[in-house]
Protein backbone atom coordinates (compact mmCIF):
# COMPACT_ATOMS: atom_id res chain seq x y z
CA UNK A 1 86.82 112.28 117.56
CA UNK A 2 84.12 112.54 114.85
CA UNK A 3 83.45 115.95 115.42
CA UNK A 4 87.09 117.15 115.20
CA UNK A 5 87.39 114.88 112.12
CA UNK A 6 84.45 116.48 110.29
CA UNK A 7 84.97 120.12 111.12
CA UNK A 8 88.96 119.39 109.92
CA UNK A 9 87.24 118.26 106.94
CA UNK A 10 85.21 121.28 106.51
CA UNK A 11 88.34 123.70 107.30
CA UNK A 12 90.66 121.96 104.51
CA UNK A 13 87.58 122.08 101.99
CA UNK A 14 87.25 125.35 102.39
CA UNK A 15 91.21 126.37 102.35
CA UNK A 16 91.32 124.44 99.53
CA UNK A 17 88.79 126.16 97.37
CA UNK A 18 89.95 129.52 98.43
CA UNK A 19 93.88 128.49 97.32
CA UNK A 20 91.92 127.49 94.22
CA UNK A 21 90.51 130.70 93.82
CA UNK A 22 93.54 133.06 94.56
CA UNK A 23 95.47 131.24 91.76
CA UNK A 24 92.92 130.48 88.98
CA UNK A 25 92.96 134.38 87.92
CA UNK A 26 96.73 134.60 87.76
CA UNK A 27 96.84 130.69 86.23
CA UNK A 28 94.37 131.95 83.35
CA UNK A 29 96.09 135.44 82.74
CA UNK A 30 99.55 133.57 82.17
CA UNK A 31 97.75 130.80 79.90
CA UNK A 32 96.29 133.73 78.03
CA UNK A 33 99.40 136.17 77.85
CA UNK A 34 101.81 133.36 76.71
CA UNK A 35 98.99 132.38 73.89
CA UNK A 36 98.54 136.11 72.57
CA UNK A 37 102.23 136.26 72.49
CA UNK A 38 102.61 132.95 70.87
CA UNK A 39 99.61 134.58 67.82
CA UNK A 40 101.59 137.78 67.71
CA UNK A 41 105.12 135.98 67.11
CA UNK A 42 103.60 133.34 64.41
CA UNK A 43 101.64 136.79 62.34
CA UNK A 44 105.12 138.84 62.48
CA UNK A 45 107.54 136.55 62.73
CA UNK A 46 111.44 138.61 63.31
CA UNK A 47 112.92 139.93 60.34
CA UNK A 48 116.01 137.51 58.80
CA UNK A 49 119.06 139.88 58.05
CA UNK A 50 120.74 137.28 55.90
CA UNK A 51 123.94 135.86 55.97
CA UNK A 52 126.92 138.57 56.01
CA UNK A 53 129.22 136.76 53.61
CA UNK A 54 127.92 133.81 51.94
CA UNK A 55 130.52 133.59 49.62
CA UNK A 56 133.03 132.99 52.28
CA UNK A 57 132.14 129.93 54.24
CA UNK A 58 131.93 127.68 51.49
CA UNK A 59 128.18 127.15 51.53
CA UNK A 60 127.24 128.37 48.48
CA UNK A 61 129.80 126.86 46.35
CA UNK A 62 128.65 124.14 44.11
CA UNK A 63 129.43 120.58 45.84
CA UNK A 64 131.69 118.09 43.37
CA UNK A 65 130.18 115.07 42.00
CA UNK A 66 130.47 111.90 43.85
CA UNK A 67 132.64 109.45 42.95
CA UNK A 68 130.72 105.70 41.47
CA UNK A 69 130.42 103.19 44.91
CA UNK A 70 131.29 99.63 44.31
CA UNK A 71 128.11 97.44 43.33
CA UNK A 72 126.99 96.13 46.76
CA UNK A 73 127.21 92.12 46.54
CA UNK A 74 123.94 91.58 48.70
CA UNK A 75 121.50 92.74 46.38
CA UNK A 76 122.98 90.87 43.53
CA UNK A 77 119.89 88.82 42.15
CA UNK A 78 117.18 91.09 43.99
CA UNK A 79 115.70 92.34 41.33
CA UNK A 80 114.65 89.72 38.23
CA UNK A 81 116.59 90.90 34.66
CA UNK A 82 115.16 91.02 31.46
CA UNK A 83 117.32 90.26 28.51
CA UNK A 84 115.90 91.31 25.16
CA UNK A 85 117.59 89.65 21.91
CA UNK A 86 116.81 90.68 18.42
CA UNK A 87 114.75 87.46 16.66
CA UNK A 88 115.77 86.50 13.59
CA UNK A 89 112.35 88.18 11.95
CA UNK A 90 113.12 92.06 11.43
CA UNK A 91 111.21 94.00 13.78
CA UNK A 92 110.48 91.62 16.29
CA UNK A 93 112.39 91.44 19.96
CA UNK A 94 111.75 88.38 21.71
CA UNK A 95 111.88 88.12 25.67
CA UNK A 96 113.67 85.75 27.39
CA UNK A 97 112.73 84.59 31.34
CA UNK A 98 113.47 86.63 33.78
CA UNK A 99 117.24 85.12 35.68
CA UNK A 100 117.09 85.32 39.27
């Protein structure tokens, strides 16, 4: 039984590395073909003919201003405001605290 084991063994090793060796030229001619072709695309990349009508489909028009959104309730207080009143000196503004 040993014998038959190890010379099966043997016989797959063997089939194996000559399966290996029938498909590693083709395997590296494909890896090197698709990267040459990959090289050749990026340098001369296909020629863009434009757009036939632009004018036509609406996608060069100029868009219309948005209308104003309501305030959104949930940040009200998120950010601290500064009020700035006049003092009664000319030419000085006095801060008062930030309100929450």
């Amino acid at each position: 039984g040993d014998v038959l084991a190890e010379l099966l063994g043997r016989l797959m090793d063997q089939c194996s590395r000559a399966h290996a060796a029938r498909q590693s030229l083709p395997f590296a001619l494909g890896r090197a073909r698709d990267a040459l072709l990959r090289i050749v695309r990026w340098r001369f990349p296909a020629r863009d003919e434009g757009e036939t009508g632009p004018e036509g489909d609406g996608a060069w028009r100029e868009d219309e201003e948005p209308q104003p959104r309501q305030p959104d309730s949930w940040a009200q207080g998120s950010v601290p405001v500064l009020r700035v009143r006049p003092s009664p000196c000319s030419g000085e503004v006095r801060r008062d605290t930030p309100h929450p």
